[in-house]
Protein backbone atom coordinates (compact mmCIF):
# COMPACT_ATOMS: atom_id res chain seq x y z
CA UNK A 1 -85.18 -17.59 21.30
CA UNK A 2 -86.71 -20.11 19.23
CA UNK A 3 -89.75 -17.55 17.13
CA UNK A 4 -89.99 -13.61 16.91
CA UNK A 5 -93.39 -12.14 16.83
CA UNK A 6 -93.12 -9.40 14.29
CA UNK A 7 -95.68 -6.48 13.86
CA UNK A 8 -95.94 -4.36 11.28
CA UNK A 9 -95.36 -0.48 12.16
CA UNK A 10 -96.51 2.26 9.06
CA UNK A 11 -94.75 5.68 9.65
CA UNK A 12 -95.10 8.51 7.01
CA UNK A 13 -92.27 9.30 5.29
CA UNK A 14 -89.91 8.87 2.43
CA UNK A 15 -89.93 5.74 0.74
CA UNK A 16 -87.17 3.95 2.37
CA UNK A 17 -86.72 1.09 -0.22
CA UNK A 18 -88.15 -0.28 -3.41
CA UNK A 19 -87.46 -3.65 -4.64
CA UNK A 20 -84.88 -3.74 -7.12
CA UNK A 21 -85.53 -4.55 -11.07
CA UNK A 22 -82.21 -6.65 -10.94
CA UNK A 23 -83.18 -10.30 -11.26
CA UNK A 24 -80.23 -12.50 -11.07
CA UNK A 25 -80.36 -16.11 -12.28
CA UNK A 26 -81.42 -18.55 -9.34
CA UNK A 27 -81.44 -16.08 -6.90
CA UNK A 28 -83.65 -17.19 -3.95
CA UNK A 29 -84.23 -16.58 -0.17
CA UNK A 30 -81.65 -18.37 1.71
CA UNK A 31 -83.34 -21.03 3.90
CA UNK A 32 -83.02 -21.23 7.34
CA UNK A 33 -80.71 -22.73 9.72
CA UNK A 34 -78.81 -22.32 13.44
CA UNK A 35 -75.83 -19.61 13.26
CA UNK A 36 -72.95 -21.59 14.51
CA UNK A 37 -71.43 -19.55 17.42
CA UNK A 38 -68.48 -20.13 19.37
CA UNK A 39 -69.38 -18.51 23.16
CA UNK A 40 -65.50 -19.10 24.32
CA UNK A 41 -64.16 -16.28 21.76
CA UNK A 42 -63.63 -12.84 22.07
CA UNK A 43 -61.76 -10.15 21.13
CA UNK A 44 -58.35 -11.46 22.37
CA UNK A 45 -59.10 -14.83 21.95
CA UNK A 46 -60.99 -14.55 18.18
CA UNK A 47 -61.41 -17.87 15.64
CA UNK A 48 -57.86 -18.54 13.38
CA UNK A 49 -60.52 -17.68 10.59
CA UNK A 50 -60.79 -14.35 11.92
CA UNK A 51 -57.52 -13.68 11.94
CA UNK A 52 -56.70 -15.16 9.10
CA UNK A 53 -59.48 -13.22 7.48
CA UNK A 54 -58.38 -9.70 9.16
CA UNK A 55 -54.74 -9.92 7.47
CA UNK A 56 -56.36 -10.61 4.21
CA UNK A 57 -58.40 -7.21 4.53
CA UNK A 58 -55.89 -5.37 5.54
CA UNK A 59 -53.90 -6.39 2.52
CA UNK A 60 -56.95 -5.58 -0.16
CA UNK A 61 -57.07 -1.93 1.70
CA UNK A 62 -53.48 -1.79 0.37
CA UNK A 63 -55.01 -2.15 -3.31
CA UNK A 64 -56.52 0.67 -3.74
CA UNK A 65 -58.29 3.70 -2.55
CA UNK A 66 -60.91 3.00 -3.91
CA UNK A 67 -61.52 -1.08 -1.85
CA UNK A 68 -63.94 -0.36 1.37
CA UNK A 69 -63.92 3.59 0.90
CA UNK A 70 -67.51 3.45 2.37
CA UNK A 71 -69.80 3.73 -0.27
CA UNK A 72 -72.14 0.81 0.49
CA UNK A 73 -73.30 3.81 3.43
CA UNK A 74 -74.43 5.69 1.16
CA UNK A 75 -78.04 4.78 0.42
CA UNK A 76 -78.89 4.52 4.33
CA UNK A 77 -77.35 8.27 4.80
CA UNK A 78 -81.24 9.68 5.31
CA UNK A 79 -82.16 6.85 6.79
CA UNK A 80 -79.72 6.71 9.47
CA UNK A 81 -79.98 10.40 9.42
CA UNK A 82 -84.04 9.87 10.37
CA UNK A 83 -82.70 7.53 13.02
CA UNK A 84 -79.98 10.12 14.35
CA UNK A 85 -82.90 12.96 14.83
CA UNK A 86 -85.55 10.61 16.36
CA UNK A 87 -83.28 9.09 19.15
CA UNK A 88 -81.23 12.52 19.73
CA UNK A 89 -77.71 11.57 18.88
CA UNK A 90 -75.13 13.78 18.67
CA UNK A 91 -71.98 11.18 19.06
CA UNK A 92 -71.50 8.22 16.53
CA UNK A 93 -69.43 5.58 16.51
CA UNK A 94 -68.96 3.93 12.90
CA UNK A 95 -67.71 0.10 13.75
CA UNK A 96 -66.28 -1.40 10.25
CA UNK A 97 -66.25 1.55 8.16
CA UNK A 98 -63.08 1.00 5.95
CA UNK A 99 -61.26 3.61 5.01
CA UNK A 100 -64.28 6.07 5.89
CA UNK A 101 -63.80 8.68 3.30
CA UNK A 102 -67.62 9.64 3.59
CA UNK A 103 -66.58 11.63 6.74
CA UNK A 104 -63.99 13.61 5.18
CA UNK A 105 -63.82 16.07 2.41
CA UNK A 106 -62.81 13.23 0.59
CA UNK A 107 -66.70 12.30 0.47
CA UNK A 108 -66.90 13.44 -3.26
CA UNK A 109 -64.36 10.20 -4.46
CA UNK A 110 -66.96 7.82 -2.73
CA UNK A 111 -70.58 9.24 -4.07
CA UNK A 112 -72.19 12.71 -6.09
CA UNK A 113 -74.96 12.12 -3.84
CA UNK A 114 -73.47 14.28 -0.95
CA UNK A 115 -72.62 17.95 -1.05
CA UNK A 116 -71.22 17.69 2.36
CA UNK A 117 -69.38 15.39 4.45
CA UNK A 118 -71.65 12.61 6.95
CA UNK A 119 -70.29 14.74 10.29
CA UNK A 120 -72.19 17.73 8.43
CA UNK A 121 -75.35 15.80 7.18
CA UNK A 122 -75.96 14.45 10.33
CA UNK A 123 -75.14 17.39 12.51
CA UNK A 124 -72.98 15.13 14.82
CA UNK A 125 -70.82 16.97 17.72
CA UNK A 126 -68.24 14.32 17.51
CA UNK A 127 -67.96 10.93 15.89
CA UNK A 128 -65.29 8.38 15.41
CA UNK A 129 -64.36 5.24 12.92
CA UNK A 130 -63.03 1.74 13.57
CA UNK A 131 -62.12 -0.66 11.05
CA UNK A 132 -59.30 -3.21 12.41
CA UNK A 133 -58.41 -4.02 8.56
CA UNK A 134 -57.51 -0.48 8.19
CA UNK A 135 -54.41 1.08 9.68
CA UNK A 136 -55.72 4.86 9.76
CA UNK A 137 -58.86 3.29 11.99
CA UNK A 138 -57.67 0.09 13.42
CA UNK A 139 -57.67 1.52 17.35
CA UNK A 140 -60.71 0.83 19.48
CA UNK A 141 -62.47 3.74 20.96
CA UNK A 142 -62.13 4.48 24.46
CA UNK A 143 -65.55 6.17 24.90
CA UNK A 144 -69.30 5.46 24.43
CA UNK A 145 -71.77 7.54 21.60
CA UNK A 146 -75.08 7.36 21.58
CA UNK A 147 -75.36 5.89 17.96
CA UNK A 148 -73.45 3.10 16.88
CA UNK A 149 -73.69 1.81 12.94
CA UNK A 150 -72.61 -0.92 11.51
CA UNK A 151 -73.32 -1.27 7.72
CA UNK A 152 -72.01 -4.19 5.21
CA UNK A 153 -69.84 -5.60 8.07
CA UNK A 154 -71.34 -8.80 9.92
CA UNK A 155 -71.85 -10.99 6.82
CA UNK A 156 -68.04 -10.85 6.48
CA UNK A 157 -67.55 -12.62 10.00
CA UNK A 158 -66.69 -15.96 10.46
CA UNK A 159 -70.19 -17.16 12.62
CA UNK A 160 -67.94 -18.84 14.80
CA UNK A 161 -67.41 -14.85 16.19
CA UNK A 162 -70.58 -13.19 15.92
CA UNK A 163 -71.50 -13.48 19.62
CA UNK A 164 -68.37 -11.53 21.02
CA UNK A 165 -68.66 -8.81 17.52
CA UNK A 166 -72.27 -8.05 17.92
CA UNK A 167 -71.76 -7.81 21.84
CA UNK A 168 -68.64 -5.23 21.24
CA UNK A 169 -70.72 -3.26 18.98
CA UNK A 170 -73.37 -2.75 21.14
CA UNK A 171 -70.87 -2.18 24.33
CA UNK A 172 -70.07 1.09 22.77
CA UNK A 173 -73.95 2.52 21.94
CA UNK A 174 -75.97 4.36 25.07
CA UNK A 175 -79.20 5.15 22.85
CA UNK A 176 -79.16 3.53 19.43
CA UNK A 177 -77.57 1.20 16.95
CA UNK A 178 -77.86 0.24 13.36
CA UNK A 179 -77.11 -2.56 11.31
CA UNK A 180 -77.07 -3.45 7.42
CA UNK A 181 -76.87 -7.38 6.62
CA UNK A 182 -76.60 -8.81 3.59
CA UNK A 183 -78.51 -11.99 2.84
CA UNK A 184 -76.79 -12.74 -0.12
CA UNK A 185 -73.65 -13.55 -1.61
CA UNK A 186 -70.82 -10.59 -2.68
CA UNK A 187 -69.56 -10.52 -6.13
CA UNK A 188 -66.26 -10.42 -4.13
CA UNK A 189 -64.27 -13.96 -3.55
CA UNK A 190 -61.37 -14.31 -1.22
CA UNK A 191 -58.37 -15.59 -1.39
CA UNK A 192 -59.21 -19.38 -1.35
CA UNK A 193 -61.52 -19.52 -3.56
CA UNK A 194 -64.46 -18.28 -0.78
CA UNK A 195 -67.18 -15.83 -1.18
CA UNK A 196 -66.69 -12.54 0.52
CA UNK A 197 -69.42 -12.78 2.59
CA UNK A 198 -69.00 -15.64 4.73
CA UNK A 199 -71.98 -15.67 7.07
CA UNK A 200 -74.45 -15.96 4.85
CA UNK A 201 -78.24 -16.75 6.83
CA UNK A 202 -82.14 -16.21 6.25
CA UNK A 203 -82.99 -12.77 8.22
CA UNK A 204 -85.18 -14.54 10.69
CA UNK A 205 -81.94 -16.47 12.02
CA UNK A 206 -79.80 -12.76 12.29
CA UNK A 207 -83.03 -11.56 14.04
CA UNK A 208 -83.24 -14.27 16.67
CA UNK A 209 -79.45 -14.13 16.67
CA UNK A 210 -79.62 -10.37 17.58
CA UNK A 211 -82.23 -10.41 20.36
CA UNK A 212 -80.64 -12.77 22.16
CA UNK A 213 -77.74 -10.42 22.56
CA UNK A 214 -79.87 -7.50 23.07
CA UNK A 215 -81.13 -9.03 26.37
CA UNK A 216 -78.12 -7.85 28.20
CA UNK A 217 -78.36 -4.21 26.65
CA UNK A 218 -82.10 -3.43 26.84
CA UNK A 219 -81.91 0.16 27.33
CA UNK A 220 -80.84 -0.03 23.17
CA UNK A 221 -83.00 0.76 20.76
CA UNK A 222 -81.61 -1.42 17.74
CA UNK A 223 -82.50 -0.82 13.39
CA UNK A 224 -81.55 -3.63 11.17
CA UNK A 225 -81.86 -3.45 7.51
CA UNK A 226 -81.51 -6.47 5.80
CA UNK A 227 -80.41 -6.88 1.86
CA UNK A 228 -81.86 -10.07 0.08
CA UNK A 229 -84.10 -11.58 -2.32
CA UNK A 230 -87.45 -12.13 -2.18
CA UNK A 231 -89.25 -14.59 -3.48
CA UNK A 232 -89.14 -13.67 -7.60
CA UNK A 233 -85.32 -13.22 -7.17
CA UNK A 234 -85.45 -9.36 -6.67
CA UNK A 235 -83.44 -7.54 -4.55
CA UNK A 236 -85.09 -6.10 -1.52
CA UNK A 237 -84.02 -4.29 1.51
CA UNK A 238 -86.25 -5.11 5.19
CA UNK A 239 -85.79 -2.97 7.94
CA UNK A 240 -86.32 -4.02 12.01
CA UNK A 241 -86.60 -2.09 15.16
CA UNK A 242 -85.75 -3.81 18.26
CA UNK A 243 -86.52 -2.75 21.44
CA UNK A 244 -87.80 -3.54 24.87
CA UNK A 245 -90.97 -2.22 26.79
CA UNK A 246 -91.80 -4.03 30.29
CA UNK A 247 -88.82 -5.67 30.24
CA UNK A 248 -89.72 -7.29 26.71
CA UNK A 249 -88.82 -7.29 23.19
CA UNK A 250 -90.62 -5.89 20.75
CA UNK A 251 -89.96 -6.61 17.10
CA UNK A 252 -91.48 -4.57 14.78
CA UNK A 253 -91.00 -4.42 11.00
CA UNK A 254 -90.30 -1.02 9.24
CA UNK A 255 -92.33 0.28 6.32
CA UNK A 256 -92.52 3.85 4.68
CA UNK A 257 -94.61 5.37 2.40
CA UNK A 258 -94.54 8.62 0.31
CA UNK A 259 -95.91 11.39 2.51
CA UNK A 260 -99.51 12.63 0.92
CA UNK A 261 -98.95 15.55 -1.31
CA UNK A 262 -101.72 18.56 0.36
């Protein structure tokens, strides 16, 4: 699709994000231009950069612990958590989720801002993780869940393979998924010299990216949150909800506000 129409939707709530005081030195939006995707690739037939790319993550898991333990979850746990309640899920899948202490009573190495594990917070019957860099959660699922989430993941994919990624995430979702996107580049550089996050595109391209896959799983509702800078070089997080009514998308951008005080 060439343009989204985006309307604005105001819910009462929590502030969900504030623009951050960090100002970095020429940091600007990203301007815009076509995601190069690769339609022939899939999960047994993925890019040489993905592969190449996949042994070098499963190596930095090796580091330490404390590489991809989860933590960049962390400040969407009440948002997803909002999410969860309002579309009824009670199964998650977490696609990319490192080493996934946050479900585990190992939640307290990742973050003091949980006094109980994400299973718990959430109130999920049953959940599972999947991160092919990381031995422990390497295996595909077998099974759908009604939520799938997907935080801090895509922007480390080689474009070439975001068609057949973004279509396996959603495969595994019945009601809902959510996605985090950074718009920006990591402090993290690879091996060769590269920055961490490889696909790095204005959020208008992700979002016209996105609802062209969505057309073949319309009964999805879908979040995105997207981390970049706006215009003064501040960090800022904008969140999406994609869905379809009469057979057509809707885009609607997400905005909170503090609930009155009575």
């Amino acid at each position: 699709m060439s343009n989204i129409h985006i309307a604005d939707e105001y819910k009462p709530g929590k502030v969900i994000a504030q623009a951050s005081a960090l100002f970095l030195n020429n940091a600007k939006p990203l301007e815009r231009k076509e995601i190069g995707v690769d339609p022939s690739l899939d999960r047994n037939n993925p890019s040489v950069q993905y592969k190449k790319l996949l042994e070098e993550y499963t190596q930095i898991h090796k580091v330490s612990d404390r590489m991809f333990n989860g933590r960049s979850l962390v400040k969407f746990t009440d948002i997803i958590h909002s999410f969860i309640e309002k579309n009824n899920c009670k199964t998650l899948l977490d696609y990319g989720c490192g080493k996934g202490h946050l479900y585990t009573d190992e939640f307290s190495t990742v973050t003091d801002q949980l006094d109980k594990s994400l299973p718990e917070v959430w109130d999920l019957n049953s959940y599972s993780l999947f991160d092919p860099g990381y031995e422990e959660h390497k295996e595909l699922p077998r099974e759908m869940f009604d939520c799938v989430i997907s935080t801090d993941v895509l922007e480390h994919v080689p474009e070439t393979d975001l068609i057949w990624i973004l279509d396996e995430i959603f495969s595994y979702a019945d009601k809902m998924v959510f996605l985090n996107i950074a718009c920006f580049k990591a402090l993290k550089t690879l091996a060769d010299g590269s920055n961490a996050h490889i696909s790095l595109f204005h959020h208008l391209d992700w979002l016209e990216l996105i609802s062209a896959r969505s057309e073949h799983v319309k009964h999805l509702v879908i979040y995105i949150f997207f981390d970049m800078f706006d215009t003064e070089g501040r960090i800022e997080l904008k969140g999406f909800k994609l869905s379809y009514e009469n057979n057509k998308i809707r885009v609607i951008q997400l905005h909170e506000k503090e609930e009155e005080q009575c």
